[in-house]
Every structure is written in structure tokens, then in C-alpha cells.
N, C-alpha and C. Protein backbone atom coordinates (compact mmCIF):
# COMPACT_ATOMS: atom_id res chain seq x y z
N UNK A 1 9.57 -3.91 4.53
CA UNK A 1 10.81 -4.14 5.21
C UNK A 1 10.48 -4.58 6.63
N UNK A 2 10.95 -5.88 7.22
CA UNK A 2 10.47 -5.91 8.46
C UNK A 2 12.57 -5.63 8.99
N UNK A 3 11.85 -4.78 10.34
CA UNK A 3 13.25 -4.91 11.25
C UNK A 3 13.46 -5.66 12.13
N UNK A 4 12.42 -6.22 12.35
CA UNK A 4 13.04 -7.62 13.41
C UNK A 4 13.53 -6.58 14.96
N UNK A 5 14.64 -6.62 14.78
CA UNK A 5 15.33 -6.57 16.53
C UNK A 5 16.75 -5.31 16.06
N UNK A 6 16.60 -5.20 14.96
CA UNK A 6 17.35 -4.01 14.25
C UNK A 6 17.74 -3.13 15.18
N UNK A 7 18.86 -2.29 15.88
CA UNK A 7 18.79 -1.10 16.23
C UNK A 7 19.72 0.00 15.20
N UNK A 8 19.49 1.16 16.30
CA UNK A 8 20.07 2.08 15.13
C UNK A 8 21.74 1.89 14.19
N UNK A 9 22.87 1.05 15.03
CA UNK A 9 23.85 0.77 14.36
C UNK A 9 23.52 0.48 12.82
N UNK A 10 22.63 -0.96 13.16
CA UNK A 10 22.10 -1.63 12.15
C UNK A 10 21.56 -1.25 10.92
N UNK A 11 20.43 -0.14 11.58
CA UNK A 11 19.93 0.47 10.68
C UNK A 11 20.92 1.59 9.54
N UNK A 12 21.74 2.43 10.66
CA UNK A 12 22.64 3.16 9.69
C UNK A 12 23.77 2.53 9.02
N UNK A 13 23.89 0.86 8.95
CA UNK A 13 25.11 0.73 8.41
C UNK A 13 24.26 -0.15 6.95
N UNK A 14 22.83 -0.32 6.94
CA UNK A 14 22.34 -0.76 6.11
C UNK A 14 21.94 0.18 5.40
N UNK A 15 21.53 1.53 5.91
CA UNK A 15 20.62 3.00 4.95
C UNK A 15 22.20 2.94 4.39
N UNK A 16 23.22 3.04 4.91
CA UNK A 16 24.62 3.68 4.18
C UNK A 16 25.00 2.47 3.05
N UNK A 17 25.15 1.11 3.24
CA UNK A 17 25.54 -0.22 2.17
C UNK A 17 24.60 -0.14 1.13
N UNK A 18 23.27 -0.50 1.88
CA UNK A 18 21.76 -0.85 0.86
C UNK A 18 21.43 -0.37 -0.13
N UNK A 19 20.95 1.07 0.77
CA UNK A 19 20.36 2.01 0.30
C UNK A 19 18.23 1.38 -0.12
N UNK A 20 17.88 1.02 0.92
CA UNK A 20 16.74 0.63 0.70
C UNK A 20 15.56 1.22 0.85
N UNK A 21 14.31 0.55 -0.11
CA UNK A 21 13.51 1.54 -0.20
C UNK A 21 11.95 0.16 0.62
N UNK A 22 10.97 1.05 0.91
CA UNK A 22 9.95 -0.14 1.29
C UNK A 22 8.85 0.86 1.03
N UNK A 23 7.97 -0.18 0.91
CA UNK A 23 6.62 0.67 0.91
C UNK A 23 6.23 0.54 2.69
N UNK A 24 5.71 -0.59 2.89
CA UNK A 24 5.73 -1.01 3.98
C UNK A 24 6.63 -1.12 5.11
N UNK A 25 6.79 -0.49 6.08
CA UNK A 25 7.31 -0.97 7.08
C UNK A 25 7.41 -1.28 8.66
N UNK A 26 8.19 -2.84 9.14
CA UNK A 26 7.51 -3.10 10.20
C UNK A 26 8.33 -2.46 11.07
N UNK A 27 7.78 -1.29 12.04
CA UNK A 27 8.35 -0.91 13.10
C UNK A 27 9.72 -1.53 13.85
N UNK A 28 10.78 -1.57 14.27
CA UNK A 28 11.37 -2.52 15.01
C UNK A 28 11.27 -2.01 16.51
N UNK A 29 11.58 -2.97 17.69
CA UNK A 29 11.57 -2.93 18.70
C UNK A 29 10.14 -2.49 19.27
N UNK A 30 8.69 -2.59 19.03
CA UNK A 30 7.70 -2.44 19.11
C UNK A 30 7.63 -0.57 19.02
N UNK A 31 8.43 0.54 18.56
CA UNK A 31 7.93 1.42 18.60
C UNK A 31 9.11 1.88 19.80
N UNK A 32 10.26 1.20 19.94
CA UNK A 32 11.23 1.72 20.87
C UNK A 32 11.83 3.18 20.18
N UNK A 33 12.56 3.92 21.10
CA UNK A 33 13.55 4.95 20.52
C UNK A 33 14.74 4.39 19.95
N UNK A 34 15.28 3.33 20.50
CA UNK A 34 16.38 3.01 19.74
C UNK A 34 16.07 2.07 18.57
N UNK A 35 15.38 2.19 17.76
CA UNK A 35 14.78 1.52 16.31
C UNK A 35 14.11 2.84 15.55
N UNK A 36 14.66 2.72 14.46
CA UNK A 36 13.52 3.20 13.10
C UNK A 36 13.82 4.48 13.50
N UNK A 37 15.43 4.67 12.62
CA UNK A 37 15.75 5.82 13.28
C UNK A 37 15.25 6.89 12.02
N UNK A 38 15.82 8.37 11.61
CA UNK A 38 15.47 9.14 11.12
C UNK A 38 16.15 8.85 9.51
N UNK A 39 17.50 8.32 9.55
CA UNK A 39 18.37 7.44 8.60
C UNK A 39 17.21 6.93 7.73
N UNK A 40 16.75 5.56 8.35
CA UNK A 40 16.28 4.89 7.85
C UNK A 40 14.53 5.15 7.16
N UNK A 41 14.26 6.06 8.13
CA UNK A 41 12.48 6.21 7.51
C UNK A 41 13.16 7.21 5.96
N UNK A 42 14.09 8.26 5.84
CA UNK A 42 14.16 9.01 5.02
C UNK A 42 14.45 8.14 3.78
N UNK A 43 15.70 7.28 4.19
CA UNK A 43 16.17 6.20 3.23
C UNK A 43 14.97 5.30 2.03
N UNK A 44 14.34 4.55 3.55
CA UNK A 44 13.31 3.81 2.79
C UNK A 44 11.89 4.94 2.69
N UNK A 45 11.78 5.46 2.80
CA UNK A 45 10.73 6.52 2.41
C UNK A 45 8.83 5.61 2.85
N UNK A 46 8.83 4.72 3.64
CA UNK A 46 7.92 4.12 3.85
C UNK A 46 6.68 4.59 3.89
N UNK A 47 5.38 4.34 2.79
CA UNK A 47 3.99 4.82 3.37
C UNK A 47 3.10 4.21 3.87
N UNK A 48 3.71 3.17 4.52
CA UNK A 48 3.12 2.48 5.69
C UNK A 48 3.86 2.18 6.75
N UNK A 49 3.51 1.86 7.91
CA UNK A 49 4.22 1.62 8.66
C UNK A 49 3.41 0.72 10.24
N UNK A 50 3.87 -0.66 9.81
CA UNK A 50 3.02 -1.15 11.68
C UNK A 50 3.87 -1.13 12.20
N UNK A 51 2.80 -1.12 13.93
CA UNK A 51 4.02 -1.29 14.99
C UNK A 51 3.09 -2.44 15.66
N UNK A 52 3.69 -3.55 16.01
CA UNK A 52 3.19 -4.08 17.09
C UNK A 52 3.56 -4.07 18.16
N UNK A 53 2.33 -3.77 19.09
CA UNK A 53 2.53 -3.49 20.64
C UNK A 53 1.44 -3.83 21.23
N UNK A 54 2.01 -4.24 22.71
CA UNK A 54 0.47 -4.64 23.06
C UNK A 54 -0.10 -3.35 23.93
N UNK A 55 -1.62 -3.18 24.21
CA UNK A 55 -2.13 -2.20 24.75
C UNK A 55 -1.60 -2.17 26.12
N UNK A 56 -1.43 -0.51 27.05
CA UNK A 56 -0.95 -0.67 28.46
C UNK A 56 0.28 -1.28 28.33
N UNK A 57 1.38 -1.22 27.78
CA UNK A 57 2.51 -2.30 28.43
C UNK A 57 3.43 -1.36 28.86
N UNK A 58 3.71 -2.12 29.71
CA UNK A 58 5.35 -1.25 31.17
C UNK A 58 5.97 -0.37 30.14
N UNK A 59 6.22 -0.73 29.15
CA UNK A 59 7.65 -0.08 28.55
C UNK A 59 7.34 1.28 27.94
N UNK A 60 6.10 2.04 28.03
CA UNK A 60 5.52 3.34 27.30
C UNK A 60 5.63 3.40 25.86
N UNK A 61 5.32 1.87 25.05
CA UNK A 61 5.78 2.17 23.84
C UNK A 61 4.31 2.04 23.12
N UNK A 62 4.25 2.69 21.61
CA UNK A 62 5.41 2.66 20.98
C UNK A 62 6.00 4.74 21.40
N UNK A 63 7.03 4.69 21.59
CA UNK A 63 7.96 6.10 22.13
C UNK A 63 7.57 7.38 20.76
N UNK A 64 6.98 8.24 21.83
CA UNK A 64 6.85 9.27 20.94
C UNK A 64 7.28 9.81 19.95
N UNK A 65 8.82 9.43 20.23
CA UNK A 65 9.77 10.11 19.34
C UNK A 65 9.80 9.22 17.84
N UNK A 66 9.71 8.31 18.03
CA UNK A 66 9.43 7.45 16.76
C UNK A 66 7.80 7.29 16.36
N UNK A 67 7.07 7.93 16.68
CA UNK A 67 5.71 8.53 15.96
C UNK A 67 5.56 9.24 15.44
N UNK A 68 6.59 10.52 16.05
CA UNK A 68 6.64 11.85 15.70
C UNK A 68 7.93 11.90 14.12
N UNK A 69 8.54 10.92 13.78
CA UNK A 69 9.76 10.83 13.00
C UNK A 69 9.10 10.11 12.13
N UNK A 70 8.22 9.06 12.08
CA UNK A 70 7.37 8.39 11.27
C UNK A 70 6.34 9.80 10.86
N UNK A 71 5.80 10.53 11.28
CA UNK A 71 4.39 11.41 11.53
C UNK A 71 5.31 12.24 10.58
N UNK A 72 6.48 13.04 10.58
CA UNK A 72 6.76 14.09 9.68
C UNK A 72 7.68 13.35 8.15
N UNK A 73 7.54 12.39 8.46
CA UNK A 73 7.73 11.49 6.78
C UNK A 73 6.55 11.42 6.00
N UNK A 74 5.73 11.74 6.61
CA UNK A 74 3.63 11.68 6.27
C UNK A 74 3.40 9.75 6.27
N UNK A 75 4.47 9.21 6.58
CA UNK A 75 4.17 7.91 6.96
C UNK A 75 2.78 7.32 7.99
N UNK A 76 1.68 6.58 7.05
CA UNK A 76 0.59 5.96 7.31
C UNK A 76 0.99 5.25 8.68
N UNK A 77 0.76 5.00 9.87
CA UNK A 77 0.93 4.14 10.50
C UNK A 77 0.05 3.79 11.56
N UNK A 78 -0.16 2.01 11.39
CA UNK A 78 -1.32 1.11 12.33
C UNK A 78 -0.53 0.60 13.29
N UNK A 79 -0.94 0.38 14.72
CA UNK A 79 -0.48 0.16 16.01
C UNK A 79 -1.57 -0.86 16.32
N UNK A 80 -1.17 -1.77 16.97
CA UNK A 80 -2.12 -3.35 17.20
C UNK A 80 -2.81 -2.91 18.23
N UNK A 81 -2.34 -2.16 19.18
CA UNK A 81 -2.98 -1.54 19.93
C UNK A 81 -4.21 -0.79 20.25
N UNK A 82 -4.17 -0.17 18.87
CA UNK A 82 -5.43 0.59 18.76
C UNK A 82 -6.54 0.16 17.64
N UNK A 83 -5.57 -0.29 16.68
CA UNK A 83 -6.06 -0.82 15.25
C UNK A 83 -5.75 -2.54 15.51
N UNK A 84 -6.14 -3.14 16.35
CA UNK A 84 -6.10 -4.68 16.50
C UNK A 84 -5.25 -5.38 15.56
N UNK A 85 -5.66 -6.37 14.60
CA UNK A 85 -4.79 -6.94 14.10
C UNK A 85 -4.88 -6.34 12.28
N UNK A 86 -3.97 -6.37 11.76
CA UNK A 86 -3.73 -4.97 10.51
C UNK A 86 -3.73 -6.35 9.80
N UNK A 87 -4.29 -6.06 8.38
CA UNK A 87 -3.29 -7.21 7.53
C UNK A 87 -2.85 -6.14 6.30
N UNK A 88 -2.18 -6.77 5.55
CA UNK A 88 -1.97 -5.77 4.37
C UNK A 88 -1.55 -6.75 3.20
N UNK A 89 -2.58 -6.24 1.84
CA UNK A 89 -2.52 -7.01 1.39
C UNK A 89 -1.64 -6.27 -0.13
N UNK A 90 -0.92 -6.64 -0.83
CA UNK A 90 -0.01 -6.52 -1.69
C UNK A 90 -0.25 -7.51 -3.16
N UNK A 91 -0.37 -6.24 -4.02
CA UNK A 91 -0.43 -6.79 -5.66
C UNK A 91 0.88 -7.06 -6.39
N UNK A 92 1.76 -6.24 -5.94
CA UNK A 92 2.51 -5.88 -7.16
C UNK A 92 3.07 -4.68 -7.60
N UNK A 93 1.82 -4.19 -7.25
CA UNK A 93 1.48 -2.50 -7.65
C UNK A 93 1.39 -1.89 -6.42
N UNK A 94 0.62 -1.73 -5.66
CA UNK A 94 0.22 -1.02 -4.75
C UNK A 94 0.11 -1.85 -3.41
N UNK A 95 -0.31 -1.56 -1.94
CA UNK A 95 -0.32 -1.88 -0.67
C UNK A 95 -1.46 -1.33 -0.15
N UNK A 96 -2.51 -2.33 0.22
CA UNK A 96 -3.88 -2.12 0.99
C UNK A 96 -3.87 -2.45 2.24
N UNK A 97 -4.42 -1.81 3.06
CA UNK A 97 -4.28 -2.00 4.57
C UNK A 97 -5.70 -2.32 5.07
N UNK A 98 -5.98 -3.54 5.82
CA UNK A 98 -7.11 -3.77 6.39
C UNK A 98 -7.12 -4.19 7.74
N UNK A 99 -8.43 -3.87 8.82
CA UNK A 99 -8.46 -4.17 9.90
C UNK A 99 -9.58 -4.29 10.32
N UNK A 100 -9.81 -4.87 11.42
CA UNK A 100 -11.08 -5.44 11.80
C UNK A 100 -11.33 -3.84 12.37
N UNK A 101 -10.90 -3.16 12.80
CA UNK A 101 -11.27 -1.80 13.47
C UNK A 101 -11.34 -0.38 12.07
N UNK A 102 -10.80 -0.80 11.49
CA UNK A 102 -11.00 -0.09 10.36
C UNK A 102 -12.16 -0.19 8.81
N UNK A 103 -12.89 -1.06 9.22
CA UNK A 103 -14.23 -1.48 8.46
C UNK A 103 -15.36 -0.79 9.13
């Protein structure tokens, strides 16, 4: 599921219509508080999860509170930041996660 620029309206009026599920999912707002709310990680039940962000940036992201809400879903999650660039590669079946920092 990528969220793009999603905030929480968004998100709760899609967990309530949808009802969607992801394996994968892309963080929205780089890891802001107002994205990827508690709605939506329970909804889509995600066991992955990137965030892209760049290292050091002004805005203190990605926000604790959405680490910690991802972290008690047991949601997997890579940050560009620390884990450079993630790819993930997809069968069908299952979702593999690779990184140049993770080899």
C-alpha cells in the first residue's frame, strides 16, 4: 500500500469504506504523526513497512509515535536513513526485503 500524502482523515475514511489489507507498507508523510495512523496499521495489518526519510532532517522524523504504533503491530520496518536504499522484491506469495546495508 503506498500512502502518498494520505493523512489521518484519509486514512480513516478508507480503513472504514475499503477495509484494506497490505503486506507492505509505504509509510506516508516520511514517518510524520499525522500519517499511518493506529486505524490503518490494525486495518491493513502490514509486515513490512518503509519510511523514507532523509538522515538529520529539520522535521525530527520519522516521529516516534508512528514507530512506536508500527513497533506494537510487530510490523518489520526499513528507514532510508539507516537502511539506505530498501528494495523489496515480491512473488506472489511472499515479500523479500533487500538492502545494500543489510547484506
Amino acid at each position: 500500500m503506498l500512502e502518498g500524502d494520505a493523512q489521518k482523515r484519509t486514512e480513516r475514511y478508507v480503513c472504514a469504506h475499503e477495509h484494506p489489507k497490505a503486506t507492505l507498507l509505504k509509510v506516508g508523510h516520511h514517518g510524520s504523526a499525522n500519517a499511518t495512523t493506529e486505524e490503518l496499521i490494525d486495518g491493513t495489518r502490514p509486515e513490512f513497512a518503509i519510511i523514507s526519510v532523509g538522515s538529520w532532517n529539520s522535521f525530527g522524523l520519522p516521529r516516534y509515535e508512528t514507530l512506536a504504533r508500527l513497533a506494537a503491530a510487530g510490523t518489520r520496518v526499513y528507514r532510508t536513513n539507516l537502511d539506505g536504499a530498501v528494495s523489496f522484491y515480491l512473488d506472489g506469495r511472499s515479500v523479500t526485503a533487500a538492502s545494500a546495508n543489510l547484506q
